[in-house]
PDB file of N, CA and C in Angstrom:
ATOM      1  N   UNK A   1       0.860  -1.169   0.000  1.00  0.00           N
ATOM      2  CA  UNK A   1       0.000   0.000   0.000  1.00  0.00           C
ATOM      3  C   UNK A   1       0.906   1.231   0.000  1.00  0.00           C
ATOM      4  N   UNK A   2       0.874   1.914  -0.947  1.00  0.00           N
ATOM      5  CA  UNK A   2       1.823   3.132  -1.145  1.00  0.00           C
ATOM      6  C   UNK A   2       1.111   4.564   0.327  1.00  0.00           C
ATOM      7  N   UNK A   3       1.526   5.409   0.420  1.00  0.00           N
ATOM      8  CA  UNK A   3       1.594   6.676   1.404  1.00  0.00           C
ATOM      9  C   UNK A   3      -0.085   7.030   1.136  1.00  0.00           C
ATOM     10  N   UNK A   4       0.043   7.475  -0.180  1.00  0.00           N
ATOM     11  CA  UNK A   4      -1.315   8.221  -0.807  1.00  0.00           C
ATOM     12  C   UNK A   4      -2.857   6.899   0.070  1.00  0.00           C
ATOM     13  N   UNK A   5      -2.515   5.899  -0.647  1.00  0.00           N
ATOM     14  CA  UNK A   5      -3.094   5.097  -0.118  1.00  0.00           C
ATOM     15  C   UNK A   5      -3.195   5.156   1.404  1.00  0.00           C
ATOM     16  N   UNK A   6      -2.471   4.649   2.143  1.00  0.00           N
ATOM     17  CA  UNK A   6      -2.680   4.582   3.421  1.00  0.00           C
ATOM     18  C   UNK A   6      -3.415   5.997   3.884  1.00  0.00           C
ATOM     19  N   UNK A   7      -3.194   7.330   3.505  1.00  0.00           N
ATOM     20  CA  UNK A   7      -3.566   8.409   4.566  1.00  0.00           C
ATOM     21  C   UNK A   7      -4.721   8.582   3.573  1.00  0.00           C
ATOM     22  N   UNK A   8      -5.324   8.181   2.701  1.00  0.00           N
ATOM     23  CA  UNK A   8      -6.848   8.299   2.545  1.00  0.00           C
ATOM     24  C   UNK A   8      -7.970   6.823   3.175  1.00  0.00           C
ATOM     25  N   UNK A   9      -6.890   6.076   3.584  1.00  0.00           N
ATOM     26  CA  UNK A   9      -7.357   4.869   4.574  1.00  0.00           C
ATOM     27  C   UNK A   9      -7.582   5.540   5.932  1.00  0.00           C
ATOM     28  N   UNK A  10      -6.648   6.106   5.988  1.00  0.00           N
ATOM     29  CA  UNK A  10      -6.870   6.808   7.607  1.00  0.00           C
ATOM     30  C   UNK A  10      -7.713   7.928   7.591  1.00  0.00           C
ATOM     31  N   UNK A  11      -7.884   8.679   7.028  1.00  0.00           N
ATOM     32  CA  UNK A  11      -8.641   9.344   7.085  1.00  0.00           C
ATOM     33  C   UNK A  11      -9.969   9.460   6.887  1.00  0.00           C
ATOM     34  N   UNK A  12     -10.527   8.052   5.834  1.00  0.00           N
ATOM     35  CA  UNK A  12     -11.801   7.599   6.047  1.00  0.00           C
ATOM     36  C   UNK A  12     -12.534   6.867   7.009  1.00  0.00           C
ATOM     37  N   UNK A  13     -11.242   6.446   7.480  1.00  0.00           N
ATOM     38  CA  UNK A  13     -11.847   5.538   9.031  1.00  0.00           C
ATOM     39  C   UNK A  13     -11.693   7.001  10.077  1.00  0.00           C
ATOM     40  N   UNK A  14     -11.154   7.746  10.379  1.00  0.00           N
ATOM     41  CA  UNK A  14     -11.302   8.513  11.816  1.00  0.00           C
ATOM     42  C   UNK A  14     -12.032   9.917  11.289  1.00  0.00           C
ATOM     43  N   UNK A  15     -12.833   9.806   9.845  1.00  0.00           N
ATOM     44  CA  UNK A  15     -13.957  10.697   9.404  1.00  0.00           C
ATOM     45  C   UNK A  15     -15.171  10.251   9.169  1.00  0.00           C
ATOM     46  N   UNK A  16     -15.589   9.101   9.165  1.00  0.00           N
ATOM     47  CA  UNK A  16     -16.438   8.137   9.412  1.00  0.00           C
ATOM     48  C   UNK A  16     -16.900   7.987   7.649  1.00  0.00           C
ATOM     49  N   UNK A  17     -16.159   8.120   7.288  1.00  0.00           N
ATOM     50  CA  UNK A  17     -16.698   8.406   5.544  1.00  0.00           C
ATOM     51  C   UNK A  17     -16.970   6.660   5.353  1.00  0.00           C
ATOM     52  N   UNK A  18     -17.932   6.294   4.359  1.00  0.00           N
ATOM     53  CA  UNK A  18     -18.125   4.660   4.429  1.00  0.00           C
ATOM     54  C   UNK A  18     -17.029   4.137   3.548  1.00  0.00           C
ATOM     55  N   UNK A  19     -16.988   2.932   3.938  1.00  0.00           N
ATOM     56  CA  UNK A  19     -15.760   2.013   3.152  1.00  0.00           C
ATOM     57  C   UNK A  19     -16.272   0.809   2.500  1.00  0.00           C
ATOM     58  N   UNK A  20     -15.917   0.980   1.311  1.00  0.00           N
ATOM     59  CA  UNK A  20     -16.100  -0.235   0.417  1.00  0.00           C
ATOM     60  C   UNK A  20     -15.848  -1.717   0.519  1.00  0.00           C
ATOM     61  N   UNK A  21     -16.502  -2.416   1.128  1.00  0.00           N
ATOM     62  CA  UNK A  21     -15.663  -4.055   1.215  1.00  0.00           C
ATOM     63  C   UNK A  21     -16.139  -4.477   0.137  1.00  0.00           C
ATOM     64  N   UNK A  22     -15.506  -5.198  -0.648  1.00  0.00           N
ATOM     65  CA  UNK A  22     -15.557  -6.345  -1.990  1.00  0.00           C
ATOM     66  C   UNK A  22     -15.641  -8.119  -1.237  1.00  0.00           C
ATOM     67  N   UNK A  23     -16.858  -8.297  -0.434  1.00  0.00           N
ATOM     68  CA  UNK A  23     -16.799  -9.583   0.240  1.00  0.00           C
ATOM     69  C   UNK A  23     -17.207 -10.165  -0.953  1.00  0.00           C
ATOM     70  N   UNK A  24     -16.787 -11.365  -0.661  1.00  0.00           N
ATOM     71  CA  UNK A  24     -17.422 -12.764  -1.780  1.00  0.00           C
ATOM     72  C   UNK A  24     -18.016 -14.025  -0.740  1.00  0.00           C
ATOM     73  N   UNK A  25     -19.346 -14.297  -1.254  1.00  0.00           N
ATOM     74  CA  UNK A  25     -19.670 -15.315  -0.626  1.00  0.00           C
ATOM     75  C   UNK A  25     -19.037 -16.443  -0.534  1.00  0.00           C
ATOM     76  N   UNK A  26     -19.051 -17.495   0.450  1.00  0.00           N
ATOM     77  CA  UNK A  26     -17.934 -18.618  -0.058  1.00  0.00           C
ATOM     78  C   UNK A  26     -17.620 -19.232  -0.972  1.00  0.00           C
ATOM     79  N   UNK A  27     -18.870 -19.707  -1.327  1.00  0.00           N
ATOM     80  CA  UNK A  27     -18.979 -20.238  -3.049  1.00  0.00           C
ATOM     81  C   UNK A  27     -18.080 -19.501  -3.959  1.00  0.00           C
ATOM     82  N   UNK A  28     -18.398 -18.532  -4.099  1.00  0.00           N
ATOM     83  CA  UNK A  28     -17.573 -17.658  -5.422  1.00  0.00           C
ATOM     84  C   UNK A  28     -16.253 -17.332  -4.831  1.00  0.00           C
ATOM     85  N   UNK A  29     -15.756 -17.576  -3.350  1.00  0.00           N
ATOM     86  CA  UNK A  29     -14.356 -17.524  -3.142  1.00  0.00           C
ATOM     87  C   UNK A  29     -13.400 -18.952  -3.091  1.00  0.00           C
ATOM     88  N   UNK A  30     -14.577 -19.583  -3.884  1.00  0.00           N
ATOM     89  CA  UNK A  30     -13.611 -21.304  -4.791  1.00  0.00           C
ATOM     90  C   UNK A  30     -13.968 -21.352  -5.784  1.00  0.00           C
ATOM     91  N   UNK A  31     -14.322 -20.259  -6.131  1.00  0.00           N
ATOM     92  CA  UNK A  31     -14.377 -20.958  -7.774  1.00  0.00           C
ATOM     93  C   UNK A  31     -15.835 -21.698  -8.089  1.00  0.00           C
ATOM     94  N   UNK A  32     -16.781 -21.488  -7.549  1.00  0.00           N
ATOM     95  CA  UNK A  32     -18.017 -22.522  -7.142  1.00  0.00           C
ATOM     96  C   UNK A  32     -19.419 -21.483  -7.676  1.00  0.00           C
ATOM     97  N   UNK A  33     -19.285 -20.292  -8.440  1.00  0.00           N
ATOM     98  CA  UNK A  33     -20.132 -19.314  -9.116  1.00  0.00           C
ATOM     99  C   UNK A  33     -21.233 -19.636  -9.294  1.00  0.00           C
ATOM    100  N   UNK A  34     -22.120 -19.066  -9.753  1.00  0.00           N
ATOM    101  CA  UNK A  34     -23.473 -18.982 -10.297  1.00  0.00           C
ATOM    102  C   UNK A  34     -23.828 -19.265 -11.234  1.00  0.00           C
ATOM    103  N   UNK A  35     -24.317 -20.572 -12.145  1.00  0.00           N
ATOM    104  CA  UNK A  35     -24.050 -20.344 -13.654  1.00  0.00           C
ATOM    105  C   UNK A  35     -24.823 -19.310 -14.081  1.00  0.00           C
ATOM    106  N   UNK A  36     -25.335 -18.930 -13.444  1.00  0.00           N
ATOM    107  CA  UNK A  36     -26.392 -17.560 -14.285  1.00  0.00           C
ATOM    108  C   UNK A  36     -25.904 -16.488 -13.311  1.00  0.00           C
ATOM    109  N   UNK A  37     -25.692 -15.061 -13.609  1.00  0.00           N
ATOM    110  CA  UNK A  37     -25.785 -13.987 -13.182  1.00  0.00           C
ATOM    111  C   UNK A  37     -26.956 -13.655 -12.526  1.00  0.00           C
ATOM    112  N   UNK A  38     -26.779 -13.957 -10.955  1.00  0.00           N
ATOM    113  CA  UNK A  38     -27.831 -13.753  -9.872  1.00  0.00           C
ATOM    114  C   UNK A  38     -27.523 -12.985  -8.441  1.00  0.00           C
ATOM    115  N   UNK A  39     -28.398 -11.674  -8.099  1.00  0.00           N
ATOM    116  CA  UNK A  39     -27.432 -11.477  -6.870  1.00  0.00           C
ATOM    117  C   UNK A  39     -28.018 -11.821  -5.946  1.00  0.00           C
ATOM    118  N   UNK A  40     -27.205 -12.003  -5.269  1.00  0.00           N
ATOM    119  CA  UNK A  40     -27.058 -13.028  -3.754  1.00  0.00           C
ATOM    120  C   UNK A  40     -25.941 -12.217  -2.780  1.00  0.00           C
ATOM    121  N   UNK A  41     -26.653 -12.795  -1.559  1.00  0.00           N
ATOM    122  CA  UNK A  41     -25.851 -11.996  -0.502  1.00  0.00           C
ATOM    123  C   UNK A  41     -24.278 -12.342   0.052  1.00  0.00           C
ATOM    124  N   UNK A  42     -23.174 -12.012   0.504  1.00  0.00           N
ATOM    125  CA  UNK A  42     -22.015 -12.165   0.386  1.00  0.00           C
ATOM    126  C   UNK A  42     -21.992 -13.285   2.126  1.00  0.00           C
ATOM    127  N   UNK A  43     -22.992 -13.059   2.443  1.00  0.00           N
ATOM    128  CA  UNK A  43     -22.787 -13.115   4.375  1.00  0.00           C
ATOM    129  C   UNK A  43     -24.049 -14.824   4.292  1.00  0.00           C
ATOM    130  N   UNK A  44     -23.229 -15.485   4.667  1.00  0.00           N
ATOM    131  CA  UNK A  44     -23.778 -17.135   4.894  1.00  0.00           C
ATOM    132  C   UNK A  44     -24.256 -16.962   6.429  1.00  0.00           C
ATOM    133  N   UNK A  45     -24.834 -17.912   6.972  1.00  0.00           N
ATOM    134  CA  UNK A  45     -25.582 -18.638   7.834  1.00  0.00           C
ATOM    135  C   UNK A  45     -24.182 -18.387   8.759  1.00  0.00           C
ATOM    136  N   UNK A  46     -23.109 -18.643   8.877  1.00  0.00           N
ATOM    137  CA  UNK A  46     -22.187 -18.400   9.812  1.00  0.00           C
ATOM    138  C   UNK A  46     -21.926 -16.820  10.323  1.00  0.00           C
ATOM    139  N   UNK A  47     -22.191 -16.455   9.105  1.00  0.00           N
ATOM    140  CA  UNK A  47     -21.668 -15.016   9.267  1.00  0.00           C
ATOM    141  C   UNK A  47     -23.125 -14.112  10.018  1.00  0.00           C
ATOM    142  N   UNK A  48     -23.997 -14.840   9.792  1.00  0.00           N
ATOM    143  CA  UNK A  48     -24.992 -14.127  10.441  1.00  0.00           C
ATOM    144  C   UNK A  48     -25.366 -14.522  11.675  1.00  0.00           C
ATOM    145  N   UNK A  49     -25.253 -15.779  12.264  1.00  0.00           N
ATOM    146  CA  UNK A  49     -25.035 -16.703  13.706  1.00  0.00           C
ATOM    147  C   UNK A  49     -24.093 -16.048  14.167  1.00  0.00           C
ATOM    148  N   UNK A  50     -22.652 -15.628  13.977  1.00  0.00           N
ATOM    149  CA  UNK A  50     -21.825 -14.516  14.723  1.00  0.00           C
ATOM    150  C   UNK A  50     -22.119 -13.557  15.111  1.00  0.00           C
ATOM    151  N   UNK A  51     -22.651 -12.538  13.749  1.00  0.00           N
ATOM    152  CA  UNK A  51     -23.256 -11.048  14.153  1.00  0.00           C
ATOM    153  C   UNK A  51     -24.427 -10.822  15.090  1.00  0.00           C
ATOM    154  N   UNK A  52     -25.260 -12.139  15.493  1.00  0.00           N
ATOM    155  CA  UNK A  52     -26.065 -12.052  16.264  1.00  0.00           C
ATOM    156  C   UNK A  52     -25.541 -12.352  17.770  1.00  0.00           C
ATOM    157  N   UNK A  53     -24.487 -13.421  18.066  1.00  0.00           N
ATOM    158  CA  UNK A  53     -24.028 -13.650  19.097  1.00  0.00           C
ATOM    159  C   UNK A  53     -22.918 -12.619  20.003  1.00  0.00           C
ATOM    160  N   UNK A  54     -22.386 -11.585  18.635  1.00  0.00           N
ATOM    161  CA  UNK A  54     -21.334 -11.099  19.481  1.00  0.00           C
ATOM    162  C   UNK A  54     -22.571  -8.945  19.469  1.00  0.00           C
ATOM    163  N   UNK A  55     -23.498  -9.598  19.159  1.00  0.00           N
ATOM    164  CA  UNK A  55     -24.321  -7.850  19.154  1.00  0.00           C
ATOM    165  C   UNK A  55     -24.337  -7.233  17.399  1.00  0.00           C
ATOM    166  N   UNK A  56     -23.823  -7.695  17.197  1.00  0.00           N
ATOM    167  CA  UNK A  56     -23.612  -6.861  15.425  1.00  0.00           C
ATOM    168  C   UNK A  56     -24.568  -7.034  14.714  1.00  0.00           C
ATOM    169  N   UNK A  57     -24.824  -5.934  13.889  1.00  0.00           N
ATOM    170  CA  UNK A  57     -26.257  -5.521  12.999  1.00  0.00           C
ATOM    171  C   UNK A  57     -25.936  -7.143  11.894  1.00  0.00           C
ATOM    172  N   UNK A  58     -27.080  -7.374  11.577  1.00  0.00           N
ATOM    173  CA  UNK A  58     -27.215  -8.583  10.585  1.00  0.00           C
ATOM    174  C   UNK A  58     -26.094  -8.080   9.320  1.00  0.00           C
ATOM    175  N   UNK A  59     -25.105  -8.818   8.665  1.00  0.00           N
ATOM    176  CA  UNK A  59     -24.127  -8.235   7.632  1.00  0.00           C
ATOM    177  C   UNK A  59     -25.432  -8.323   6.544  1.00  0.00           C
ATOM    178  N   UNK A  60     -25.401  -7.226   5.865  1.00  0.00           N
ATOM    179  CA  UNK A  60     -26.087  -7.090   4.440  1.00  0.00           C
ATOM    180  C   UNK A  60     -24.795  -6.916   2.684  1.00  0.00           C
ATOM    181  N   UNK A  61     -25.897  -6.837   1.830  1.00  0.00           N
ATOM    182  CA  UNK A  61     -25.044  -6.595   0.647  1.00  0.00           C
ATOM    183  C   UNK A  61     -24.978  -7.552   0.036  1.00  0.00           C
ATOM    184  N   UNK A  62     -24.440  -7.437  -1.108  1.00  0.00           N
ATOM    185  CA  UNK A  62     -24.671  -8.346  -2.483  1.00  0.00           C
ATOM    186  C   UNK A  62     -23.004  -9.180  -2.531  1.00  0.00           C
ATOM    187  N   UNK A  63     -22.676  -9.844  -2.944  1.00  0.00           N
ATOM    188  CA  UNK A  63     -21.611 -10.826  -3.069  1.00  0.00           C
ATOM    189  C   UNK A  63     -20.771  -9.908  -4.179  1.00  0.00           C
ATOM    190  N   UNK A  64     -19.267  -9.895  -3.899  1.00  0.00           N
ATOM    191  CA  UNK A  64     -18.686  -8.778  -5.100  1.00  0.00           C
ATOM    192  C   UNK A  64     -18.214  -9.792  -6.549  1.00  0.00           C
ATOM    193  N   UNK A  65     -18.448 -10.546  -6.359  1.00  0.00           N
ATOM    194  CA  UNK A  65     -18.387 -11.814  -7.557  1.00  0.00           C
ATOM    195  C   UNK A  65     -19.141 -11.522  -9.330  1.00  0.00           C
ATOM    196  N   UNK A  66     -18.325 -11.437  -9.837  1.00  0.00           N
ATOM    197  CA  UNK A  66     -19.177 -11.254 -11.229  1.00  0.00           C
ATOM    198  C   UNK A  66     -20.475 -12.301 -11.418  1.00  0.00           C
ATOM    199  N   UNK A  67     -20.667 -13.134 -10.810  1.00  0.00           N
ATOM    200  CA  UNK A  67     -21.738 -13.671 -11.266  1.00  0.00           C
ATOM    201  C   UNK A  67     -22.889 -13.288 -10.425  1.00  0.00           C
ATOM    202  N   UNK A  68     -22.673 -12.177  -9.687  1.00  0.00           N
ATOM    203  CA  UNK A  68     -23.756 -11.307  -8.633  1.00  0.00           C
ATOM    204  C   UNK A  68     -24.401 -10.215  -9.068  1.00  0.00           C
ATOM    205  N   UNK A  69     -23.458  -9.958 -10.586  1.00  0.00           N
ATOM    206  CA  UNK A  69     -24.024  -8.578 -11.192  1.00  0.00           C
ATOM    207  C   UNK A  69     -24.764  -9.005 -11.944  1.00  0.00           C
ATOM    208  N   UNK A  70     -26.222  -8.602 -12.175  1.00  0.00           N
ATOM    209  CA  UNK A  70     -26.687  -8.343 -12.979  1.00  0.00           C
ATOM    210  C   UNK A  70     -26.844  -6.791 -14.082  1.00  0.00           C
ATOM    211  N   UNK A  71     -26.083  -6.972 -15.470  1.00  0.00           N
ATOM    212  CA  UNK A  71     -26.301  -5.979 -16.340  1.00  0.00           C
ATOM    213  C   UNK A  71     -27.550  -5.465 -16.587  1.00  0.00           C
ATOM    214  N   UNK A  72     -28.082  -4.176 -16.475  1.00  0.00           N
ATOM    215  CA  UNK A  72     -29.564  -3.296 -17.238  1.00  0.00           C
ATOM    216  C   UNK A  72     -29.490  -2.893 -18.249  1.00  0.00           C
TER     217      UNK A  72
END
C-alpha cells in the first residue's frame, strides 16, 4: 500500500466516511459461481449466527463476484 493510499485509509476511518468491502460469498471464493448472473448476498448462515451472538447488525449486501451482477 503506497503513502497516498494509506492516509486516505486513515482518514476515512477517523472521518467516518463509508468504506467499500468487496466480500465474496464462499462459493464464489472457490471458484463454485453462479451459472447464471444472480445477486445473492455475500454473508452465509455463519456469518450471520456470529453477528447475532457477538451484538452486530445482521451483515447485508450483495456478493462482489461477477456472477452477482446483474447488467440493465
Amino acid at each position: 500500500m503506497d503513502d497516498t493510499t494509506r492516509e486516505a485509509l486513515v482518514a476515512a476511518l477517523q472521518g467516518g466516511a463509508p468504506i467499500v468491502c468487496y466480500a465474496q460469498c464462499v462459493p464464489c471464493q472457490f471458484g463454485q459461481c453462479r451459472p447464471t448472473p444472480t445477486p445473492h448476498p455475500w454473508a452465509g448462515p455463519d456469518d450471520i449466527e456470529h453477528a447475532a451472538a457477538t451484538g452486530r447488525p445482521e451483515p447485508t449486501g450483495n456478493c462482489a463476484c461477477d456472477c452477482a451482477r446483474v447488467e440493465s
